[in-house]
PDB file of N, CA and C in Angstrom:
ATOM      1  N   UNK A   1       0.845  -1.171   0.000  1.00  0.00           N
ATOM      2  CA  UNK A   1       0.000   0.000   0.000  1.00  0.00           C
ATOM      3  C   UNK A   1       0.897   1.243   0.000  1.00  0.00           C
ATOM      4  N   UNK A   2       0.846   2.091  -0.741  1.00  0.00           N
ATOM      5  CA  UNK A   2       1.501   3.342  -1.548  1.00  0.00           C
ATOM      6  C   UNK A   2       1.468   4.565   0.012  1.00  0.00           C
ATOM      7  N   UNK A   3       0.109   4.310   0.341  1.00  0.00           N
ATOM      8  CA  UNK A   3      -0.110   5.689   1.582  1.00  0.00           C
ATOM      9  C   UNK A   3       0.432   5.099   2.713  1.00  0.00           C
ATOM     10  N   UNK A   4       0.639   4.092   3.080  1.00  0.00           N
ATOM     11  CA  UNK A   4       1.315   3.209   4.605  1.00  0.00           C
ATOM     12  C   UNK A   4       2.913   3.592   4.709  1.00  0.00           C
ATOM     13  N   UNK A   5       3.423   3.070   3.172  1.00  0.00           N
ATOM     14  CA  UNK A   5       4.532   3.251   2.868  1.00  0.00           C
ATOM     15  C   UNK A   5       4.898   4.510   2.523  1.00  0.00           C
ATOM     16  N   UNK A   6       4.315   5.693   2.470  1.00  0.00           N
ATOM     17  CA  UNK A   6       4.603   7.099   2.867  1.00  0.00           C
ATOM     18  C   UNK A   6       4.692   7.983   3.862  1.00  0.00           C
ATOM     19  N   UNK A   7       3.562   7.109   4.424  1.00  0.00           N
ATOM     20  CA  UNK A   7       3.535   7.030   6.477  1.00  0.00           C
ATOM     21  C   UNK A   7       4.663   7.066   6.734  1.00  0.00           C
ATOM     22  N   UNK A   8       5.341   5.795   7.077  1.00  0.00           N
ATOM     23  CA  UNK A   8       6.061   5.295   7.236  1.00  0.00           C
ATOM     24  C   UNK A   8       7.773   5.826   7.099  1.00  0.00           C
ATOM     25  N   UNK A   9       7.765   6.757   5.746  1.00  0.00           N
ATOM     26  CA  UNK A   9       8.720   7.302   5.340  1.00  0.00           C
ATOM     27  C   UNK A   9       9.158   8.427   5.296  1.00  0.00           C
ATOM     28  N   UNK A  10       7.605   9.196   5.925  1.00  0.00           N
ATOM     29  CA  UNK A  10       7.886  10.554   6.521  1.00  0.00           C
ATOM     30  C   UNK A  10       7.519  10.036   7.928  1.00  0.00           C
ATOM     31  N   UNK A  11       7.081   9.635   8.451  1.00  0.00           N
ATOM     32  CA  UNK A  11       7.692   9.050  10.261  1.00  0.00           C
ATOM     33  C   UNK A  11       9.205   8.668  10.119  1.00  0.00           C
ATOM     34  N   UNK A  12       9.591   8.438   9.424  1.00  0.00           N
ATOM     35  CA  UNK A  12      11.121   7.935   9.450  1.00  0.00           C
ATOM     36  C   UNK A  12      11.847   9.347   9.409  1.00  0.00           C
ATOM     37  N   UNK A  13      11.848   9.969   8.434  1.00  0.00           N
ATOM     38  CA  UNK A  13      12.550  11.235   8.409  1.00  0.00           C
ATOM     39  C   UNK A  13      12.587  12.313   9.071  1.00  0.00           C
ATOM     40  N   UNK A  14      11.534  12.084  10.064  1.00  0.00           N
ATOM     41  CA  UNK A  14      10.877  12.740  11.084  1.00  0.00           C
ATOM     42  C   UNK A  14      12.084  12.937  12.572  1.00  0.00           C
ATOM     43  N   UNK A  15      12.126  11.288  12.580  1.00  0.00           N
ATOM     44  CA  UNK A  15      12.568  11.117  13.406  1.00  0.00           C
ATOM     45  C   UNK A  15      14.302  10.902  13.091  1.00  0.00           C
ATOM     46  N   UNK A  16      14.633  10.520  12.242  1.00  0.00           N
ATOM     47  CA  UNK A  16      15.961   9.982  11.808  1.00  0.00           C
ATOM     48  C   UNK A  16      16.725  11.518  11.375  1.00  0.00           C
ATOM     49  N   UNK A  17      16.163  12.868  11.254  1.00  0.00           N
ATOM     50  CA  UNK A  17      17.145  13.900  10.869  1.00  0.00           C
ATOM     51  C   UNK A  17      17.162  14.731  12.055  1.00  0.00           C
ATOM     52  N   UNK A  18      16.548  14.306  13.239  1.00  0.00           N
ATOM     53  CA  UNK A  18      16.410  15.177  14.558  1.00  0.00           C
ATOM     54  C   UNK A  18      17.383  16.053  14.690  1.00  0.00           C
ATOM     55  N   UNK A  19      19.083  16.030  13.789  1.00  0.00           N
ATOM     56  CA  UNK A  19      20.130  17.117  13.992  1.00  0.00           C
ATOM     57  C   UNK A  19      19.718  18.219  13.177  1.00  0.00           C
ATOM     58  N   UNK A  20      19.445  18.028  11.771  1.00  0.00           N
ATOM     59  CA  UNK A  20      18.810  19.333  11.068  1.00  0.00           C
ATOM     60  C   UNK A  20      17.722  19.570  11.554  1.00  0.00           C
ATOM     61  N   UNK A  21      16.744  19.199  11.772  1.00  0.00           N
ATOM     62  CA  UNK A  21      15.447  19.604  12.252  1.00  0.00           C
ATOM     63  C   UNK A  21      16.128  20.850  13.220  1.00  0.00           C
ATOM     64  N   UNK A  22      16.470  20.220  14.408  1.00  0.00           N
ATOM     65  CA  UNK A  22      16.922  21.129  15.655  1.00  0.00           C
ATOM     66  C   UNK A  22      17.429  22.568  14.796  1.00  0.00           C
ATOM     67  N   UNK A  23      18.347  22.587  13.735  1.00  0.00           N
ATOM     68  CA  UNK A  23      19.325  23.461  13.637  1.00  0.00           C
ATOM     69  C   UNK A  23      18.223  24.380  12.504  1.00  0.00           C
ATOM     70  N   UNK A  24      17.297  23.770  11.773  1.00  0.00           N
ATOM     71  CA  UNK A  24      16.154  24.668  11.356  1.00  0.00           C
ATOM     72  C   UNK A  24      14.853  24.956  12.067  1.00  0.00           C
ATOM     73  N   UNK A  25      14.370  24.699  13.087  1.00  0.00           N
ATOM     74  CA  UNK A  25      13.457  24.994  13.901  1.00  0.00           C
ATOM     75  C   UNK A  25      13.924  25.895  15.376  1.00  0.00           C
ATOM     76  N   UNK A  26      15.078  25.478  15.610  1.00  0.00           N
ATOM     77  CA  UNK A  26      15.600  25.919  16.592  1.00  0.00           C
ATOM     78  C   UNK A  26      14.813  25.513  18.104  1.00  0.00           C
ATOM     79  N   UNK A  27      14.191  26.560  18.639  1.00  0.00           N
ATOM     80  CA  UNK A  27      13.474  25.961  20.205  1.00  0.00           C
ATOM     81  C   UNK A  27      11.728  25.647  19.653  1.00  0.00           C
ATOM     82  N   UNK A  28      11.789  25.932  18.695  1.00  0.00           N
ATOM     83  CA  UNK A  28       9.878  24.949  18.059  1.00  0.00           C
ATOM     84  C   UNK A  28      10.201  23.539  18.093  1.00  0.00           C
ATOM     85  N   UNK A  29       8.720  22.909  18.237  1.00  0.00           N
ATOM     86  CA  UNK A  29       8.955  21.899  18.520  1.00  0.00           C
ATOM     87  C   UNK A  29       7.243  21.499  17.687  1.00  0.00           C
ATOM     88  N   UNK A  30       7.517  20.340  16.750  1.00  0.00           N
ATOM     89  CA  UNK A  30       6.218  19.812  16.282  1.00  0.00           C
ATOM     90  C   UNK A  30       5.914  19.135  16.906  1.00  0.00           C
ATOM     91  N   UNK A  31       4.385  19.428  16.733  1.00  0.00           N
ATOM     92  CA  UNK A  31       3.334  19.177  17.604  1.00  0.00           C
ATOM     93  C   UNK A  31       2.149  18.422  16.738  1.00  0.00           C
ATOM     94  N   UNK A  32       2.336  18.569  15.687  1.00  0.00           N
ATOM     95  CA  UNK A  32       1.019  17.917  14.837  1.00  0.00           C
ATOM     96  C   UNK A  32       1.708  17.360  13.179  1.00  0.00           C
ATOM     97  N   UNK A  33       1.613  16.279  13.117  1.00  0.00           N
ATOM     98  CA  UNK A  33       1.765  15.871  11.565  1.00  0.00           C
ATOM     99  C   UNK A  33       0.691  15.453  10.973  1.00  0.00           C
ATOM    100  N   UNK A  34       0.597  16.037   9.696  1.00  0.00           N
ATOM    101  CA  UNK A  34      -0.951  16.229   8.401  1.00  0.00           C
ATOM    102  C   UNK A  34      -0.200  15.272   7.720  1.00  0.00           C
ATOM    103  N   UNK A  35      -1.421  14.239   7.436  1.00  0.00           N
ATOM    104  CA  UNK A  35      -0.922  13.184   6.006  1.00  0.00           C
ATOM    105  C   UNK A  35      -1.965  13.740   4.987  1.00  0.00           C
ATOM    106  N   UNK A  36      -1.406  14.299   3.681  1.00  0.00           N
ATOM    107  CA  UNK A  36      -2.710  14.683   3.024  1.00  0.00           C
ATOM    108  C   UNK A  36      -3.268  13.871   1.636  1.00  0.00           C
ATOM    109  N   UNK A  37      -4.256  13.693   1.866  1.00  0.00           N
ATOM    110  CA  UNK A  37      -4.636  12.539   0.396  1.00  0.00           C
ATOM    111  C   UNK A  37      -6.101  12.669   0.209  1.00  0.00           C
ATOM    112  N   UNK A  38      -6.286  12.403  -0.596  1.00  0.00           N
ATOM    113  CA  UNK A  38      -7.443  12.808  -1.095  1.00  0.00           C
ATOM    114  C   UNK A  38      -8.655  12.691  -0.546  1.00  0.00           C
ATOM    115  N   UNK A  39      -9.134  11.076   0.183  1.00  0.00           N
ATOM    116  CA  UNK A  39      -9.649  10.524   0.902  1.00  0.00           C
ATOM    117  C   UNK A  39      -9.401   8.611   0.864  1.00  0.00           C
ATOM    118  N   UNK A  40      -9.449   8.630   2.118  1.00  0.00           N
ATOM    119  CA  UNK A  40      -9.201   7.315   2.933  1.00  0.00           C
ATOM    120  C   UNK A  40     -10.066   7.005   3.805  1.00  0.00           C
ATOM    121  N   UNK A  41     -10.529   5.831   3.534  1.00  0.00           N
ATOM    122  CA  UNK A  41     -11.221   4.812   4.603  1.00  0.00           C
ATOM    123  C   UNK A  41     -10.949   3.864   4.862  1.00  0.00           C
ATOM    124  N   UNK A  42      -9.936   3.645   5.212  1.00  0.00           N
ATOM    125  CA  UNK A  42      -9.260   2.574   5.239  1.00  0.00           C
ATOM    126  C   UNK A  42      -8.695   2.159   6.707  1.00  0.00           C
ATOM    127  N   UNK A  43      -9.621   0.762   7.611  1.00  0.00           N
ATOM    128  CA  UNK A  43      -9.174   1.269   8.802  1.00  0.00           C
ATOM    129  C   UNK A  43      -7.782   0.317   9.291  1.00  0.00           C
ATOM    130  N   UNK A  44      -7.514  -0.253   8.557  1.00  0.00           N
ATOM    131  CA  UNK A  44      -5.605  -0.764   8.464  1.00  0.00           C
ATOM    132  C   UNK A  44      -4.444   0.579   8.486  1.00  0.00           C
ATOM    133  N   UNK A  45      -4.888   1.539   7.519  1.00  0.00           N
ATOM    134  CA  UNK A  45      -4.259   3.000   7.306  1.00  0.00           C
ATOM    135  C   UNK A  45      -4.417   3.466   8.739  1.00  0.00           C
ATOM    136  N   UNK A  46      -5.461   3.695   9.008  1.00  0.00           N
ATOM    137  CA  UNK A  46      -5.968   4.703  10.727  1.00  0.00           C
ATOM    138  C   UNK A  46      -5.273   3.598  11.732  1.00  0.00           C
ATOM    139  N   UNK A  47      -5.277   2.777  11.756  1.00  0.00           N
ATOM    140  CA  UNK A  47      -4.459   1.972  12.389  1.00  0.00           C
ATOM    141  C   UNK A  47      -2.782   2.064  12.433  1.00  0.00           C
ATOM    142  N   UNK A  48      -2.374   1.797  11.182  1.00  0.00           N
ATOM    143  CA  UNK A  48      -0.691   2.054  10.870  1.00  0.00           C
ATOM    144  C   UNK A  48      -0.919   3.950  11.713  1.00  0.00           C
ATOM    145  N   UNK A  49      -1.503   4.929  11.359  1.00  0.00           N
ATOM    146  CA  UNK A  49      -1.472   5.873  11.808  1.00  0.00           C
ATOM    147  C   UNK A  49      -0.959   6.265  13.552  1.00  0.00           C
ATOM    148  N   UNK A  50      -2.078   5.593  13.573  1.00  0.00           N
ATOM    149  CA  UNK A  50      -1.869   5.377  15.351  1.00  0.00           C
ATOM    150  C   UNK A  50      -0.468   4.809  15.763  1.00  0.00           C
ATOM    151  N   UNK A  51      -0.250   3.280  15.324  1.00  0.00           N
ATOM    152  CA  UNK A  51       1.226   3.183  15.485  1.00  0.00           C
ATOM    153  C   UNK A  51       2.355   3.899  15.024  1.00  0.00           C
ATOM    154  N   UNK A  52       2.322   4.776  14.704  1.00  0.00           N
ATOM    155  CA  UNK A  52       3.523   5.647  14.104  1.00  0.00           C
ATOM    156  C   UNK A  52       3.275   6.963  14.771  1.00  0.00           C
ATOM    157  N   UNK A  53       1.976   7.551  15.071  1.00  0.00           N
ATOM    158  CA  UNK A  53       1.784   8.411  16.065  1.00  0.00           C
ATOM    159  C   UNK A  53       2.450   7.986  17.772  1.00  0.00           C
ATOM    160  N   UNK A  54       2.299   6.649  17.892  1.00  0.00           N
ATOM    161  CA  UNK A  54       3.281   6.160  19.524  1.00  0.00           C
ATOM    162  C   UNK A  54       4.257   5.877  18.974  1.00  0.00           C
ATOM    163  N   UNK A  55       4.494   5.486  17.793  1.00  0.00           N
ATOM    164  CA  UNK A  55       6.562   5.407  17.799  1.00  0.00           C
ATOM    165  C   UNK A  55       6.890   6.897  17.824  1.00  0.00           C
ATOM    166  N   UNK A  56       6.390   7.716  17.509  1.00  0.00           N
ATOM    167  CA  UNK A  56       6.964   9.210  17.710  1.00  0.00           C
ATOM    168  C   UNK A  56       7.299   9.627  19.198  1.00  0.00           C
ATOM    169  N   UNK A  57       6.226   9.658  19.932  1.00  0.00           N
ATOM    170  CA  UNK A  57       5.696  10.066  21.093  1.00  0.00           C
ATOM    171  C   UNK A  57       7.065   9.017  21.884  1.00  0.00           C
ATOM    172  N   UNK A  58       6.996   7.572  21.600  1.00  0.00           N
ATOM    173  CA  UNK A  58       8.508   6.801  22.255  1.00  0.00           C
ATOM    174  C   UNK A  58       9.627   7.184  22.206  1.00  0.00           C
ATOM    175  N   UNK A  59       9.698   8.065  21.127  1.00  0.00           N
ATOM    176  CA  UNK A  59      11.252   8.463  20.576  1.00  0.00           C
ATOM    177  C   UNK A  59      11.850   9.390  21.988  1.00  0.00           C
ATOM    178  N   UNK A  60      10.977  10.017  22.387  1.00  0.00           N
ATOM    179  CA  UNK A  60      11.062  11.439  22.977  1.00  0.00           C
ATOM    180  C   UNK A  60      12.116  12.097  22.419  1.00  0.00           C
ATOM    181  N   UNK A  61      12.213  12.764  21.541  1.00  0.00           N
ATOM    182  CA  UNK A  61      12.738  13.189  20.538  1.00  0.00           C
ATOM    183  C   UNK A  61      12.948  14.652  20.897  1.00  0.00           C
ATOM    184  N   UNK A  62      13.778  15.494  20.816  1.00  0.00           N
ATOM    185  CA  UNK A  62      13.892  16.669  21.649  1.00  0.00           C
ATOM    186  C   UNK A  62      13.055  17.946  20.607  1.00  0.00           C
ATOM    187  N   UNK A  63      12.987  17.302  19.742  1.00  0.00           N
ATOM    188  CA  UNK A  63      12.078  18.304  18.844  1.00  0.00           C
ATOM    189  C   UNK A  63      10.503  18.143  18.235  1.00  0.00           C
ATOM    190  N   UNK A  64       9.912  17.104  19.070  1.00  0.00           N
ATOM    191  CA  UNK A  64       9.173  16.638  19.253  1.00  0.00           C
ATOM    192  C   UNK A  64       8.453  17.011  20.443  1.00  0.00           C
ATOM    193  N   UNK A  65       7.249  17.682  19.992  1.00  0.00           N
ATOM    194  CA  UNK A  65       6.442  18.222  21.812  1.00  0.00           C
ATOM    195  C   UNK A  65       5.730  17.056  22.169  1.00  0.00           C
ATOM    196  N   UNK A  66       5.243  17.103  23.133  1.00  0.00           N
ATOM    197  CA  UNK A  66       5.519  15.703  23.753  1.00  0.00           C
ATOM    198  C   UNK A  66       3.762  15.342  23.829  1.00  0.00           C
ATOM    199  N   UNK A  67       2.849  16.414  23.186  1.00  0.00           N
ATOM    200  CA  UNK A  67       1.407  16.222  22.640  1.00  0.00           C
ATOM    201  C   UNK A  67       1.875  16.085  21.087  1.00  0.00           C
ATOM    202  N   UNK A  68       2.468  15.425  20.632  1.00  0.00           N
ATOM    203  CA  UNK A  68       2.035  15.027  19.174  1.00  0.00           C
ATOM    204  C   UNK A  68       1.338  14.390  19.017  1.00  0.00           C
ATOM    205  N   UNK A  69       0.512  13.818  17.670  1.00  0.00           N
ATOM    206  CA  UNK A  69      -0.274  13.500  17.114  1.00  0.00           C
ATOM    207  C   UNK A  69      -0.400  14.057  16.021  1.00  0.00           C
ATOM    208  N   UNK A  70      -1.345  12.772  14.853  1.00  0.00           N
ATOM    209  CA  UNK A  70      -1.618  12.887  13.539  1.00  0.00           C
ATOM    210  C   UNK A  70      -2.302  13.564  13.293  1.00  0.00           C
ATOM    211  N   UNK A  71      -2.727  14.217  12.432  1.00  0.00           N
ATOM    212  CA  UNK A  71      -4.067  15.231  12.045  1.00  0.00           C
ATOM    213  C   UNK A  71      -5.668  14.689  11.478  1.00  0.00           C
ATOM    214  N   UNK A  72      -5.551  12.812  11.842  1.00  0.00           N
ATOM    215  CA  UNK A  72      -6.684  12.102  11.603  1.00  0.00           C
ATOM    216  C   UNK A  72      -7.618  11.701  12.498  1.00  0.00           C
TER     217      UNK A  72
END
C-alpha cells in the first residue's frame, strides 16, 4: 500500500534527521503531523497511523512536543 509506505517514510525522516530539524526549527517543537490525500477509509491505514503516532511520542525526541499526534 503506496499511503502506509509514505507514512512510514515521513515518520522515518521525522525522526531519523532530529540534527537538522533542531538546527532549522531551533526551540519549536512539532506538535502535529498532516498526512494529506485525497480521501481514505481505510481502517488498516488509521491503524498504521496510530502506530507511528506512539513510535513518535517513544522516541522522545527533543524536537518533538511531547502532545504530538496525527491530524486524523
Amino acid at each position: 500500500m503506496s499511503q502506509r509506505d509514505k507514512i512510514t517514510t515521513d515518520i522515518n525522516k521525522l525522526l531519523n534527521n532530529e540534527t537538522e530539524l533542531i538546527k532549522i526549527l531551533g526551540d519549536l517543537l512539532i506538535r502535529e503531523w498532516h498526512f494529506i490525500t485525497p480521501r481514505y477509509e481505510n481502517k488498516e491505514l488509521l491503524a498504521h497511523c496510530r502506530r507511528k503516532e506512539e513510535e513518535v511520542k517513544a522516541a522522545n525526541a527533543p524536537h518533538i512536543h511531547p502532545d504530538f499526534h496525527d491530524s486524523n
